[in-house]
PDB file of N, CA and C in Angstrom:
ATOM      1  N   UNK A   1      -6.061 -65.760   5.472  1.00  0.00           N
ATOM      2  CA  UNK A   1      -4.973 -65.973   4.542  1.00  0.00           C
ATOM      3  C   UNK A   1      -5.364 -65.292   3.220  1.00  0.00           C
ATOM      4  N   UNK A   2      -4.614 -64.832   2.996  1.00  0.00           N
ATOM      5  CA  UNK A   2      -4.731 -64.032   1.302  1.00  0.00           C
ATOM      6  C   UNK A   2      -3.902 -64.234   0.643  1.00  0.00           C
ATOM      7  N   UNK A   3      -4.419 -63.890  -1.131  1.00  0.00           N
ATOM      8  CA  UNK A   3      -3.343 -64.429  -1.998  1.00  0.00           C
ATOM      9  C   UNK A   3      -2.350 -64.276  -2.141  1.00  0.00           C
ATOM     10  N   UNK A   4      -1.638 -63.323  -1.397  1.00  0.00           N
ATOM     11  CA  UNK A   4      -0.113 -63.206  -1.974  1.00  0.00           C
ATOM     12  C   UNK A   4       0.335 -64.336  -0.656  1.00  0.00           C
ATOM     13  N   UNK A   5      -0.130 -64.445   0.620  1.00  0.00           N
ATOM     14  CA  UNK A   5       0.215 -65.397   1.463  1.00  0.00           C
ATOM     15  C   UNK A   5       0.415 -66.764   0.908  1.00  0.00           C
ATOM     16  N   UNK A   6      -0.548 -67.197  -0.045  1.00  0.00           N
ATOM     17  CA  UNK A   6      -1.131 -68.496  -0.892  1.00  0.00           C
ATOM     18  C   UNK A   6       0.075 -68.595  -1.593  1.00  0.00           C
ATOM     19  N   UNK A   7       0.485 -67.726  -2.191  1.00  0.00           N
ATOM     20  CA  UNK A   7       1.674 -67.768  -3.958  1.00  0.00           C
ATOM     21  C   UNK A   7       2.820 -68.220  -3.044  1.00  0.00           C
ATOM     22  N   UNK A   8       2.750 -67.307  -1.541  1.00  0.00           N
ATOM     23  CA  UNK A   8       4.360 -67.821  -0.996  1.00  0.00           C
ATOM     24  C   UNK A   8       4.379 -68.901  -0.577  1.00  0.00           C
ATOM     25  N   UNK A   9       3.463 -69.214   0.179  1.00  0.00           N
ATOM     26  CA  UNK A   9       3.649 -70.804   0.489  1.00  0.00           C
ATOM     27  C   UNK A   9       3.582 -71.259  -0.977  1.00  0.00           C
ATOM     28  N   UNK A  10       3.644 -71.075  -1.827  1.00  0.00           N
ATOM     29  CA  UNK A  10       3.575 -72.218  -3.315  1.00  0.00           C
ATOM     30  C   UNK A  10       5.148 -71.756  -3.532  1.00  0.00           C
ATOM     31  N   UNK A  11       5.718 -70.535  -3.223  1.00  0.00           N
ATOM     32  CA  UNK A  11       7.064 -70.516  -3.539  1.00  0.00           C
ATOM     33  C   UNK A  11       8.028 -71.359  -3.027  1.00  0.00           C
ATOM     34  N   UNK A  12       7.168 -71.538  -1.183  1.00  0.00           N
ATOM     35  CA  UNK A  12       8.437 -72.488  -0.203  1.00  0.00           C
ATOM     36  C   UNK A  12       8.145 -73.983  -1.085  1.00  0.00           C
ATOM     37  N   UNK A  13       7.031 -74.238  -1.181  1.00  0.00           N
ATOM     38  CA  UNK A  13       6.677 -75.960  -1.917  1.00  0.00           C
ATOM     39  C   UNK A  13       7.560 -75.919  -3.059  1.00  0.00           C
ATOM     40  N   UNK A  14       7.527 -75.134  -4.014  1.00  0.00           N
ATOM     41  CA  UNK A  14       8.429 -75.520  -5.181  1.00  0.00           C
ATOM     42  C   UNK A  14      10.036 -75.298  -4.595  1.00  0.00           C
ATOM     43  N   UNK A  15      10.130 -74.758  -4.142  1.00  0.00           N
ATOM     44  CA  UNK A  15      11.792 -74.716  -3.250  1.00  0.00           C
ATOM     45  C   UNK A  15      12.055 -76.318  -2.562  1.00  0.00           C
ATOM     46  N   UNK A  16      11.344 -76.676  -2.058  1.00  0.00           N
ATOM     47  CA  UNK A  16      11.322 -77.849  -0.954  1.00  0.00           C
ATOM     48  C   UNK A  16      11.485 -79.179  -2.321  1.00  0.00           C
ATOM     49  N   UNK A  17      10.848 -78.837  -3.085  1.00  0.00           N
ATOM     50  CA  UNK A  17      10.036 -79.778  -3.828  1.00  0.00           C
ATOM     51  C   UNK A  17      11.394 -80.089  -5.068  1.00  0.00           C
ATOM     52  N   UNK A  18      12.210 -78.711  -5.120  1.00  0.00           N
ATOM     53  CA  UNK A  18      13.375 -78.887  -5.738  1.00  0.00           C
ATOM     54  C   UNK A  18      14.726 -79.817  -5.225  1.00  0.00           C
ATOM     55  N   UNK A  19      14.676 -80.013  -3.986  1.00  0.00           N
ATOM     56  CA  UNK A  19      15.425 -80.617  -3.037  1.00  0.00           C
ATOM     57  C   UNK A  19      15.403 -82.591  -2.925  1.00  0.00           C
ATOM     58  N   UNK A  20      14.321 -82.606  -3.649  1.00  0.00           N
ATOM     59  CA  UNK A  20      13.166 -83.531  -3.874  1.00  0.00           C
ATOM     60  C   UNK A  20      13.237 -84.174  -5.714  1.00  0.00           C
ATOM     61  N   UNK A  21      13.921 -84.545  -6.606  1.00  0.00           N
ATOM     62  CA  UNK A  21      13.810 -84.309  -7.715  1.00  0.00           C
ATOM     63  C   UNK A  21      12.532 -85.241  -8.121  1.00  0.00           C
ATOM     64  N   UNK A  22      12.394 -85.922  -7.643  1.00  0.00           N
ATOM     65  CA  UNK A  22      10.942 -87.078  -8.229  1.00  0.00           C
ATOM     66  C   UNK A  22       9.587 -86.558  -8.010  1.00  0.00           C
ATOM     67  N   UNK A  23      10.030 -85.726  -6.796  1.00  0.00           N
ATOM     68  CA  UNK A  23       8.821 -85.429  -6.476  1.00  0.00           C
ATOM     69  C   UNK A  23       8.162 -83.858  -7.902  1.00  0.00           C
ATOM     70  N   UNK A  24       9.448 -83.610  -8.306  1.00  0.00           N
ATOM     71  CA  UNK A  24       9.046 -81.855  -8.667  1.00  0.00           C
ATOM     72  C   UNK A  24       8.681 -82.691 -10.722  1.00  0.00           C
ATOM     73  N   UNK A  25       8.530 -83.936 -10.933  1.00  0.00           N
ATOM     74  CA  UNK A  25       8.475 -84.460 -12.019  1.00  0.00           C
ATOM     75  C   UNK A  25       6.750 -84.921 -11.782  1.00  0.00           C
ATOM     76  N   UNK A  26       6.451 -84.715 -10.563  1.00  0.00           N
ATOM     77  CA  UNK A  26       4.942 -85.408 -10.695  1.00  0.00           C
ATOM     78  C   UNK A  26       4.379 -83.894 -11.022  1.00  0.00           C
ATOM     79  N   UNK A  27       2.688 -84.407 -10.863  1.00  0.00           N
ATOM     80  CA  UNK A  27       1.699 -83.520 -11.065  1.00  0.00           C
ATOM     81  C   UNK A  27       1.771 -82.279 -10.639  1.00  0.00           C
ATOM     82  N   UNK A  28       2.157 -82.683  -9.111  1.00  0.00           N
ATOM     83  CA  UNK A  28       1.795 -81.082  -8.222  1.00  0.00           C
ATOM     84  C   UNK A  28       3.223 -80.273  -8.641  1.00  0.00           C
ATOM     85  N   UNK A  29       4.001 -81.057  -8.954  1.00  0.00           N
ATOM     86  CA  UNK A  29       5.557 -80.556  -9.402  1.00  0.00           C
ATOM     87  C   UNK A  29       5.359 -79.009 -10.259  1.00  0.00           C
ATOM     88  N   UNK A  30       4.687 -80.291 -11.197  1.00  0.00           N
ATOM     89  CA  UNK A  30       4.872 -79.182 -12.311  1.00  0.00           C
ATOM     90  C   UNK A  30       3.674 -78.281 -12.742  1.00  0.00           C
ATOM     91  N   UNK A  31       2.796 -78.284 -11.811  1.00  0.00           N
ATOM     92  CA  UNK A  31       2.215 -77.781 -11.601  1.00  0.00           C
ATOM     93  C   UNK A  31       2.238 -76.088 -10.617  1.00  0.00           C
ATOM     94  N   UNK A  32       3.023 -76.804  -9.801  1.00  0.00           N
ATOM     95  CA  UNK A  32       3.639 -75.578  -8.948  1.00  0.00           C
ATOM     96  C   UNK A  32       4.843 -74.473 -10.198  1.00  0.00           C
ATOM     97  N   UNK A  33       5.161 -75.406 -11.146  1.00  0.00           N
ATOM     98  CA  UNK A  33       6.584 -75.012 -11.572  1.00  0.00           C
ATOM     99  C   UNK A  33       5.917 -73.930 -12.588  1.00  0.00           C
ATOM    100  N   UNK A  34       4.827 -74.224 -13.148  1.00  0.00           N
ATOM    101  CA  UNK A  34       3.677 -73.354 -14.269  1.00  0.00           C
ATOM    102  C   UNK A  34       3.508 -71.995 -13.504  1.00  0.00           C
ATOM    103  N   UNK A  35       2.766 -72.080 -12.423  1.00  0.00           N
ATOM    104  CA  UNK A  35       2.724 -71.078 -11.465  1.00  0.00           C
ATOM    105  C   UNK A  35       3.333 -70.216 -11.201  1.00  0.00           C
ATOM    106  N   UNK A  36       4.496 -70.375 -10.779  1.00  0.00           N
ATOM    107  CA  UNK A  36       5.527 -70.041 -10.150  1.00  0.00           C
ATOM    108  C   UNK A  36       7.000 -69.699 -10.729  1.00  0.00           C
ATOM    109  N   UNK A  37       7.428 -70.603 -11.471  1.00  0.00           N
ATOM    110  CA  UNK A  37       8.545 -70.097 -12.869  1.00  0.00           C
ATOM    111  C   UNK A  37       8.905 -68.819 -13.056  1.00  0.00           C
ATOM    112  N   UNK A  38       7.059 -68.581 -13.669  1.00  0.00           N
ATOM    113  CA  UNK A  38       7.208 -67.303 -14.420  1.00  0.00           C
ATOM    114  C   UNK A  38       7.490 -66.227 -13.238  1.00  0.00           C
ATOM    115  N   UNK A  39       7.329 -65.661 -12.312  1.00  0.00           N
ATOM    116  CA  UNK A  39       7.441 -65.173 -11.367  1.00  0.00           C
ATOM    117  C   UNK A  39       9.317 -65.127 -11.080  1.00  0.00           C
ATOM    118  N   UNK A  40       9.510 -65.882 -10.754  1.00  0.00           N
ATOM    119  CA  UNK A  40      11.336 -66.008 -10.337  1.00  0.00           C
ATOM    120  C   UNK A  40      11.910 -65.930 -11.478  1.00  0.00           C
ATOM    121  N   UNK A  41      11.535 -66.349 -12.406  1.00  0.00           N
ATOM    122  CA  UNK A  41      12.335 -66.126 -13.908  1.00  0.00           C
ATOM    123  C   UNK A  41      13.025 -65.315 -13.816  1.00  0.00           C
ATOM    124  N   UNK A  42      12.560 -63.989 -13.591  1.00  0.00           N
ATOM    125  CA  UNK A  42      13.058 -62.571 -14.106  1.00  0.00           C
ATOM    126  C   UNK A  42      14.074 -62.188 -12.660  1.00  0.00           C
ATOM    127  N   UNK A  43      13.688 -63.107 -11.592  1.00  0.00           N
ATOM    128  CA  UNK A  43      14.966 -62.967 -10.385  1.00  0.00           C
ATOM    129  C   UNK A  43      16.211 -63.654 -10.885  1.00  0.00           C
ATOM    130  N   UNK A  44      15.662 -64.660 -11.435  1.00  0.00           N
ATOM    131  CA  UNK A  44      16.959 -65.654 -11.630  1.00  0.00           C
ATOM    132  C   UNK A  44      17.840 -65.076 -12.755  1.00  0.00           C
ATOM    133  N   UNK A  45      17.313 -64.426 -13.647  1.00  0.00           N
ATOM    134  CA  UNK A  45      18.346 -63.390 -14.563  1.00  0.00           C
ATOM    135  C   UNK A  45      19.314 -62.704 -13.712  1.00  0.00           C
ATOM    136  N   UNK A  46      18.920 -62.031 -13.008  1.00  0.00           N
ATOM    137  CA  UNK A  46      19.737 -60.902 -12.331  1.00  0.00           C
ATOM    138  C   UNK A  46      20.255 -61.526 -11.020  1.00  0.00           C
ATOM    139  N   UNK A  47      19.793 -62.660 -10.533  1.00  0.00           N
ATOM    140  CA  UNK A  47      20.695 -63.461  -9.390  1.00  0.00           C
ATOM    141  C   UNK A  47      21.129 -64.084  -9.808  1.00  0.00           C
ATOM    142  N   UNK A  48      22.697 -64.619  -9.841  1.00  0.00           N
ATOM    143  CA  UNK A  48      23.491 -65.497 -10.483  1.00  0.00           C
ATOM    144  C   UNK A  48      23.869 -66.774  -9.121  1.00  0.00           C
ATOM    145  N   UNK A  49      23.339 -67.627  -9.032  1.00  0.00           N
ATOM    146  CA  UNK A  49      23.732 -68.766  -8.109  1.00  0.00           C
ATOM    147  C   UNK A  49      25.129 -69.028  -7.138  1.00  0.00           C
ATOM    148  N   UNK A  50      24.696 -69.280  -6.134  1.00  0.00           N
ATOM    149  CA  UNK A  50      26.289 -68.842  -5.662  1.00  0.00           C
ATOM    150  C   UNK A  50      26.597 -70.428  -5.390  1.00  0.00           C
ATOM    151  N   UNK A  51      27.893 -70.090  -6.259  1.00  0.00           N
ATOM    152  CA  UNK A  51      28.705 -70.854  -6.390  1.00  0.00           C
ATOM    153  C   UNK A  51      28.264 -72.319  -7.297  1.00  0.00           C
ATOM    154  N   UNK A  52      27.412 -71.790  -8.463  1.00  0.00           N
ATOM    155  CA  UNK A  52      26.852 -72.170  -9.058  1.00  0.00           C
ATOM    156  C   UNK A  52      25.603 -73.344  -8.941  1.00  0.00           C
ATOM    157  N   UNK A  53      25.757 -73.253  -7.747  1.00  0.00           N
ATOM    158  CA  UNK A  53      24.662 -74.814  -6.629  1.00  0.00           C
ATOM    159  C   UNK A  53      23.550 -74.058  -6.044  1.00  0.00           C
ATOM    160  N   UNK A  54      23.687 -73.192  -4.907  1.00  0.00           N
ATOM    161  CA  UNK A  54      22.710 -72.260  -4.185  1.00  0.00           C
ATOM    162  C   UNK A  54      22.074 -71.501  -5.034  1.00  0.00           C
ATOM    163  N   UNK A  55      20.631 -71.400  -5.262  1.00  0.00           N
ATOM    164  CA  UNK A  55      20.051 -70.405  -5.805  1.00  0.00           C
ATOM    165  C   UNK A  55      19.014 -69.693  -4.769  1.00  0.00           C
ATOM    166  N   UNK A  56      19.549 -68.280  -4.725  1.00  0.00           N
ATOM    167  CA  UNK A  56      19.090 -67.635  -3.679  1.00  0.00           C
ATOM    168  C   UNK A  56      18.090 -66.030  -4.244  1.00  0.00           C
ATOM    169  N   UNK A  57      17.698 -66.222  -5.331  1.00  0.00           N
ATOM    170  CA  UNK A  57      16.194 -65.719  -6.126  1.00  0.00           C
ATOM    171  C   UNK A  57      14.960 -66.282  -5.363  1.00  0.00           C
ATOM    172  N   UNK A  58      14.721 -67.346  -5.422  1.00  0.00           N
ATOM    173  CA  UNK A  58      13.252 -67.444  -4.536  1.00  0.00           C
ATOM    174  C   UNK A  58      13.444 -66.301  -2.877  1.00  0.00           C
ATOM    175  N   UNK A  59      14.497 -66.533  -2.586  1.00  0.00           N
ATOM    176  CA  UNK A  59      14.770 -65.395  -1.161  1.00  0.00           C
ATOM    177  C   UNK A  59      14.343 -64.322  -1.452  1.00  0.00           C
ATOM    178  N   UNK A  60      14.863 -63.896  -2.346  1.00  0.00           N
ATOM    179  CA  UNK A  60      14.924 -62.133  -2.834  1.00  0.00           C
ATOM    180  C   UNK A  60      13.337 -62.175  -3.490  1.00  0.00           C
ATOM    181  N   UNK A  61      12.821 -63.153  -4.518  1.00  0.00           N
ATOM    182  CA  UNK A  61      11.339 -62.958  -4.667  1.00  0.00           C
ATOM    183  C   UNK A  61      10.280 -62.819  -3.390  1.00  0.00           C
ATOM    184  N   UNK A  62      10.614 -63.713  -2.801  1.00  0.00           N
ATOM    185  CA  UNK A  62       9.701 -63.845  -1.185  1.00  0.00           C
ATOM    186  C   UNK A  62       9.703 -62.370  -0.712  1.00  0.00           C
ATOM    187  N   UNK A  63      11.000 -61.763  -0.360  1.00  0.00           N
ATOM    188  CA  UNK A  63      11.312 -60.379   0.007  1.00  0.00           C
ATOM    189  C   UNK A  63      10.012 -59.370  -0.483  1.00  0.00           C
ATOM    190  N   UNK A  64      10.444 -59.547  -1.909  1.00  0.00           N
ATOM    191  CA  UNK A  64       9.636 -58.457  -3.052  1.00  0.00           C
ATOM    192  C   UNK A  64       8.075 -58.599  -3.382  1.00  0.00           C
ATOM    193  N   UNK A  65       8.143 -60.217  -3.193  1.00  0.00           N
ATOM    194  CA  UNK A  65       6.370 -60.433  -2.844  1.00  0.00           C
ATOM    195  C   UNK A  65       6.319 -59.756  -1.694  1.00  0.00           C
ATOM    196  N   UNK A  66       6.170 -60.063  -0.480  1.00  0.00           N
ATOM    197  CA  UNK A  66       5.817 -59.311   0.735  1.00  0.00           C
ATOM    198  C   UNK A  66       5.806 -58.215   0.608  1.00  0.00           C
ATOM    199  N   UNK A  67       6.918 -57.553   0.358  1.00  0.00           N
ATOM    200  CA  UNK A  67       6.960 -55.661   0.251  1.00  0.00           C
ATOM    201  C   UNK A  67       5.896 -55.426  -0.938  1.00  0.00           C
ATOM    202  N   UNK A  68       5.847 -55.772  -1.911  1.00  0.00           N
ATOM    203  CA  UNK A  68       4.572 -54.921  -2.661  1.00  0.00           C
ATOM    204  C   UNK A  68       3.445 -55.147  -2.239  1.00  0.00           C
ATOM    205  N   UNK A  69       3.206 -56.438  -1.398  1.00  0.00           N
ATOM    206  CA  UNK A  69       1.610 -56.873  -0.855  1.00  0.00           C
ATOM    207  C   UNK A  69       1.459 -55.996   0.306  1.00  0.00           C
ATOM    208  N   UNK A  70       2.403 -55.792   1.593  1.00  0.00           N
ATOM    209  CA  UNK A  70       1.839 -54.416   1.940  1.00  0.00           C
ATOM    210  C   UNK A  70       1.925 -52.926   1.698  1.00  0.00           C
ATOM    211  N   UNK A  71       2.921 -52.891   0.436  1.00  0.00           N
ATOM    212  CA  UNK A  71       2.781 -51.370   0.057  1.00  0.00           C
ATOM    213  C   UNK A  71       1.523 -51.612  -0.252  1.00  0.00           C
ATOM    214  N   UNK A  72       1.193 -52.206  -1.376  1.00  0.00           N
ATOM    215  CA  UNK A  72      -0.380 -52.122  -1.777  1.00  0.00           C
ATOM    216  C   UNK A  72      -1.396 -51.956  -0.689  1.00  0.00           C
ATOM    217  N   UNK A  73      -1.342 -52.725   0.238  1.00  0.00           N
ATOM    218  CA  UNK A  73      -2.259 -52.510   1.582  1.00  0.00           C
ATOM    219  C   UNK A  73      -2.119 -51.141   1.618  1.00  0.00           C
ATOM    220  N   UNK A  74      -0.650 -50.692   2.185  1.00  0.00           N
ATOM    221  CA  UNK A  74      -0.839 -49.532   3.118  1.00  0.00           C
ATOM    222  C   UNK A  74      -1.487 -47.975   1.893  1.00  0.00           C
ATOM    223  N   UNK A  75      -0.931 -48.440   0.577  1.00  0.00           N
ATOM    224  CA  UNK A  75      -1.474 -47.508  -0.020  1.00  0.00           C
ATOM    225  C   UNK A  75      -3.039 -47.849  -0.344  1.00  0.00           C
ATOM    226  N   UNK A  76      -3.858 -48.742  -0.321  1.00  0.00           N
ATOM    227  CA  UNK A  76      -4.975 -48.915  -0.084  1.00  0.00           C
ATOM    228  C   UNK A  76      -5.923 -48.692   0.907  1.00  0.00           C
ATOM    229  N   UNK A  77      -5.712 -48.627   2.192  1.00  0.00           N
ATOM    230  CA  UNK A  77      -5.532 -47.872   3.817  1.00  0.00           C
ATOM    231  C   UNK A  77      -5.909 -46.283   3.523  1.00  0.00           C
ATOM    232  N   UNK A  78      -5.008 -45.393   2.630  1.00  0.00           N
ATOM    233  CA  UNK A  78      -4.924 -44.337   2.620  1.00  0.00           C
ATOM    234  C   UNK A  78      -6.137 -44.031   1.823  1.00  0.00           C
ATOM    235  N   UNK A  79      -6.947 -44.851   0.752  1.00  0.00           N
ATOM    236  CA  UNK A  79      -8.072 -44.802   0.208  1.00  0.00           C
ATOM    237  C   UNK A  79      -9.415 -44.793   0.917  1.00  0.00           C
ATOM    238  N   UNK A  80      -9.236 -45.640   1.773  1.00  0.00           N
ATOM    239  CA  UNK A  80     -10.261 -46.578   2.416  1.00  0.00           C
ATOM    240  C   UNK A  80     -10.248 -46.100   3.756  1.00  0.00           C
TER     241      UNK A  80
END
């Protein structure tokens, strides 16, 4: 398991954990929310919620994590 694997599972927990409101007020809550925030922030600008309830930025972050963790691989491959 490697870190960008690590951040996504912390992306699905704070997703899950939103579904959850008591739970995202404790420790690991907001703890995950420090982490992780800053990261979707800049999705959630440019994704506007559909239908003002669904927020579908953590999707599109998950997407964009994955794709740069193996561009980086594969352009690291070409080094190595």
């Amino acid at each position: 398991m490697n870190l960008s694997q690590i951040y996504q599972y912390m992306i699905i927990a704070y997703v899950l954990l939103s579904w959850l409101p008591g739970l995202r007020d404790s420790f690991i809550g907001e703890l995950l929310s420090k982490l992780v925030e800053p990261y979707l922030a800049p999705f959630r600008r440019f994704i506007p919620s559909i239908g003002g309830v669904i927020d579908i930025s953590p999707i599109v972050a998950l997407f964009a994590l994955r794709f740069v963790a193996y561009g980086l691989i594969a352009v690291l491959d070409m080094f190595l």
